[in-house]
Protein backbone atom coordinates (compact mmCIF):
# COMPACT_ATOMS: atom_id res chain seq x y z
CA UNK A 1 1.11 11.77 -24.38
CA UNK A 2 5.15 11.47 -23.61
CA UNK A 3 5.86 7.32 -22.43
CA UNK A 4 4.89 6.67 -18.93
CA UNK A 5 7.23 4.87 -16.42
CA UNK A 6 6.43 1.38 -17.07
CA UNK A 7 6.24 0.23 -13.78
CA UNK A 8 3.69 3.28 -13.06
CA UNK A 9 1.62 2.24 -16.09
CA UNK A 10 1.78 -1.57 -15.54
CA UNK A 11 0.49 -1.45 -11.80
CA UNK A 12 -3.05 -2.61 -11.01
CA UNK A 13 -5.09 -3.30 -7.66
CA UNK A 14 -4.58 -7.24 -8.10
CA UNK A 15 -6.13 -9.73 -6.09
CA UNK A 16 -5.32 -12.56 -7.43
CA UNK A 17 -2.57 -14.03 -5.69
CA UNK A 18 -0.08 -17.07 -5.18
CA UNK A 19 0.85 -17.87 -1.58
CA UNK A 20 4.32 -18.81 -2.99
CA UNK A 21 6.44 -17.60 -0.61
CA UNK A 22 8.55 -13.96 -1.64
CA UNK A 23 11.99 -14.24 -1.04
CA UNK A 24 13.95 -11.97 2.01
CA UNK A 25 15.97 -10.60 -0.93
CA UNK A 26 13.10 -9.40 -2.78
CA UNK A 27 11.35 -7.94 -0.06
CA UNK A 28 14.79 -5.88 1.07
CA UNK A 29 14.58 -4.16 -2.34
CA UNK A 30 10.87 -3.40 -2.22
CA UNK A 31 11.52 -1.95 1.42
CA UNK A 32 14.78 0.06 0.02
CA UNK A 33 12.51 1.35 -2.43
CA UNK A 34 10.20 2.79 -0.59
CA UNK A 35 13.12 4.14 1.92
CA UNK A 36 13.99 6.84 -1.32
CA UNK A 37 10.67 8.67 -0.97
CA UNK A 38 11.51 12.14 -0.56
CA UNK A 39 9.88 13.44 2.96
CA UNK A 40 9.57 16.73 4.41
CA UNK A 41 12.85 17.90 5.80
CA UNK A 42 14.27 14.14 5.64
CA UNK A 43 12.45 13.19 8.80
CA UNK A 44 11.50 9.67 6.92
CA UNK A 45 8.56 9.42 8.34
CA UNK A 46 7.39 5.83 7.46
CA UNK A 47 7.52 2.28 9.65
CA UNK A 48 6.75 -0.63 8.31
CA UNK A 49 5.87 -4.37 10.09
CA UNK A 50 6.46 -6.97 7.53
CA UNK A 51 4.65 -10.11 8.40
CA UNK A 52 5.52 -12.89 6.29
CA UNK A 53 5.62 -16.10 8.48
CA UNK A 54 3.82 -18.14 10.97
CA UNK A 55 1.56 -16.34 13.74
CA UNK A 56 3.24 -12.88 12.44
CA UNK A 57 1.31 -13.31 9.05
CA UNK A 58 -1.75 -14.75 10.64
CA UNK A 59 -2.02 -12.16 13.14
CA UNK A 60 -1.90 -9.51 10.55
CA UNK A 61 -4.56 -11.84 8.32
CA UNK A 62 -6.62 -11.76 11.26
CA UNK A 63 -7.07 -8.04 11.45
CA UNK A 64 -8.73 -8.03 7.69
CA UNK A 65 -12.13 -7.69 7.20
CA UNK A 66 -14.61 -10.00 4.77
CA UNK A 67 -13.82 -7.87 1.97
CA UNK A 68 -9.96 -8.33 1.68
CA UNK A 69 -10.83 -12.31 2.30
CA UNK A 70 -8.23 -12.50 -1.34
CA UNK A 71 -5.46 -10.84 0.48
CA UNK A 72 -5.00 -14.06 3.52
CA UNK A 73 -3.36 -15.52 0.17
CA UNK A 74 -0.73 -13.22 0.03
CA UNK A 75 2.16 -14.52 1.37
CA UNK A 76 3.29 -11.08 2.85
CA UNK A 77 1.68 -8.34 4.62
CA UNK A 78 2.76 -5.11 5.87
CA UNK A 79 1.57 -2.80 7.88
CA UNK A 80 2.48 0.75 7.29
CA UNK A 81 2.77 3.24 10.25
CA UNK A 82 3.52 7.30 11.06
CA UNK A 83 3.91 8.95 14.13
CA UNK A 84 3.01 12.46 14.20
CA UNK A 85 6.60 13.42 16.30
CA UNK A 86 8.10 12.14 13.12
CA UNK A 87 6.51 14.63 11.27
CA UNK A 88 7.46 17.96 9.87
CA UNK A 89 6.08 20.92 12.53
CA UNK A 90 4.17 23.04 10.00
CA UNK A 91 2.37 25.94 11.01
CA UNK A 92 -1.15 25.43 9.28
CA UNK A 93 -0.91 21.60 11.15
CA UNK A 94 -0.90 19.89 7.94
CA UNK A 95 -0.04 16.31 8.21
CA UNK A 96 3.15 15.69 5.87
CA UNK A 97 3.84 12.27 7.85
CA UNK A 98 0.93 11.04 6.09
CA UNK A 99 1.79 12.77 3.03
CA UNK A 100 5.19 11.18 2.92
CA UNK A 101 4.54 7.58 4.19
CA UNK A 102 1.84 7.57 0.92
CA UNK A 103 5.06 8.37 -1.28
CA UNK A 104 7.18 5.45 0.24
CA UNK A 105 4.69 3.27 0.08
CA UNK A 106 3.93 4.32 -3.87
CA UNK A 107 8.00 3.43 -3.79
CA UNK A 108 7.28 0.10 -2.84
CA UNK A 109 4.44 -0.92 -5.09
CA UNK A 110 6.60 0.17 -8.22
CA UNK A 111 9.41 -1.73 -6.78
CA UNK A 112 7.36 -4.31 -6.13
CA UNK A 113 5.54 -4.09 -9.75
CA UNK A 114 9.16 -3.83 -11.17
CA UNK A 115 9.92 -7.43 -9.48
CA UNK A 116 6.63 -9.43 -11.06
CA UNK A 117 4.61 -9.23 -7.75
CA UNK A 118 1.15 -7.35 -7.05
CA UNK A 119 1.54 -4.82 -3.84
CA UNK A 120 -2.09 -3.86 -2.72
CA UNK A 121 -2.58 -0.98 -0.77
CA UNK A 122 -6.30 -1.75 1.82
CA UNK A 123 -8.60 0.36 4.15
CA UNK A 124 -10.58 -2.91 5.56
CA UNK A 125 -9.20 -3.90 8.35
CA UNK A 126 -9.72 -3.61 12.07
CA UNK A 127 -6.31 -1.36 13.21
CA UNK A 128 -7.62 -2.23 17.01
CA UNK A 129 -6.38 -5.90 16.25
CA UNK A 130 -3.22 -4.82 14.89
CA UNK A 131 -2.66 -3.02 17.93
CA UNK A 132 -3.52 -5.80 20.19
CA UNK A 133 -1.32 -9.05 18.31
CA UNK A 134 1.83 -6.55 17.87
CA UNK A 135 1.90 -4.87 20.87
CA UNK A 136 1.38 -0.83 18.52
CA UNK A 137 1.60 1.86 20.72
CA UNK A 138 -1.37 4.23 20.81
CA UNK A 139 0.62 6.93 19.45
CA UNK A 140 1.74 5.03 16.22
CA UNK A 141 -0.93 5.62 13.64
CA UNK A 142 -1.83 2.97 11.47
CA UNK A 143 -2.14 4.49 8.34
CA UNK A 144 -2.56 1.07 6.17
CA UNK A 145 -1.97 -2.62 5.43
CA UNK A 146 -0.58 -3.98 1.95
CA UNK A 147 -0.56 -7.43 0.61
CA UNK A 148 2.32 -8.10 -1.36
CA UNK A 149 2.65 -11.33 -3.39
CA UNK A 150 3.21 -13.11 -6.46
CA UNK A 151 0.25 -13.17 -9.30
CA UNK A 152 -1.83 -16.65 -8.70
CA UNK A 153 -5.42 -17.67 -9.39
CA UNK A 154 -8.03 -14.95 -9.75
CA UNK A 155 -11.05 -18.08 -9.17
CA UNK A 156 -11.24 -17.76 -5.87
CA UNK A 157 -12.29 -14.07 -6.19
CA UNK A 158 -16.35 -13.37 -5.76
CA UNK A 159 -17.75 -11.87 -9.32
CA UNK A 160 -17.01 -7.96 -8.34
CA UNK A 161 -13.01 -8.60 -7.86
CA UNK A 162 -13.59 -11.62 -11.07
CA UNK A 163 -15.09 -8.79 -12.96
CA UNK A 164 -12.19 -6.56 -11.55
CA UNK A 165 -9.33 -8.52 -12.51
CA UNK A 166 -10.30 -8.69 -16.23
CA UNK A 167 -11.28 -4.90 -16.76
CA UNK A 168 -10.06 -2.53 -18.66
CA UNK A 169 -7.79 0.18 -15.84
CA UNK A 170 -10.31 3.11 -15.53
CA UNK A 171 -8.89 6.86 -14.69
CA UNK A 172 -10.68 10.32 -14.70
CA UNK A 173 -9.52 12.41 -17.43
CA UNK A 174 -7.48 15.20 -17.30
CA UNK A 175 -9.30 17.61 -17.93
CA UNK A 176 -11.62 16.36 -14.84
CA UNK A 177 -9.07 16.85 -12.09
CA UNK A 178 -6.84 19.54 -13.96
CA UNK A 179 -7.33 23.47 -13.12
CA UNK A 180 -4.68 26.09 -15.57
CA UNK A 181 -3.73 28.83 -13.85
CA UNK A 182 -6.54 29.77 -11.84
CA UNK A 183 -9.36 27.97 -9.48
CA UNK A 184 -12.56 26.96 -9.60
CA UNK A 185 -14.74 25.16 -6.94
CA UNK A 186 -15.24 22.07 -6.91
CA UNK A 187 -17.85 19.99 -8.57
């Protein structure tokens, strides 16, 4: 296999974090990173609410569920929004906004790799909450939250995210989600 980008290669779902605090700097690049995502027709797509102090960060800890209890740690969360009139107007109604806020947000965690910190993309949380402490308008989807931070102290993690932490990074093969030239269903 040819070298992989090393930021690509070197990026795990951490959990493990220091609430040292990231510095304004830092975070600017991560966010210009994720700004160079291509997007359909250049509509740029993506918003982002950085919450990294005082009741910003706790209102955005407070919409996480029991699961992502490792990511109140992290001294910075975001939460990443769409709107569908920011998206490209495509005949078969498929969803590029979506598509395209994935990419800048894959911008940011390799930025963010790149700089020594973990970036964790989640699902669990409540986007209700969200919408009540920041005042989101109905029509902004939520689309997800990521903790952002520098790597601390895994002990505070129950066994599964211990266990986690320490294993080996596991990926389907190739030849499991590859198709040459030709389809055939799904498995």
């Amino acid at each position: 296999m040819a070298d992989i980008v090393p930021e690509i290669d070197a990026r795990r779902a951490r959990r493990g974090y220091s609430d040292k605090p990231v510095d304004r700097a830092t975070i600017e690049r991560i966010f210009d990173a994720a700004t160079k995502a291509p997007s359909c027709s250049n509509k740029q797509p993506w918003r982002f609410l950085i919450a990294s102090e005082g009741e910003a960060l706790e209102n955005a800890r407070a919409a996480l569920n029991g699961g992502n209890y490792w990511a109140k740690v992290a001294p910075v969360l975001v939460v990443v929004t769409t709107r569908d009139e920011f998206d490209c107007r495509l005949s078969d109604d498929r969803n590029y906004a979506q598509f395209d806020t994935g990419m800048a947000v894959m911008g940011l965690m390799m930025q963010a790799t790149r700089e020594g910190l973990y970036a964790h993309p989640m699902a669990g949380f409540d986007p209700a909450v969200l919408r009540e402490k920041f005042a989101i308008e109905p029509e902004t989807r939520v689309i997800t939250m990521v903790a952002i931070g520098h790597p601390g102290d895994a002990s505070n993690l129950n066994e599964k995210h211990s266990e986690s932490e320490r294993s080996e990074r596991s990926r389907k093969s190739l030849d499991e989600i590859l198709q040459w030239n030709s389809w055939s269903a799904l498995a």
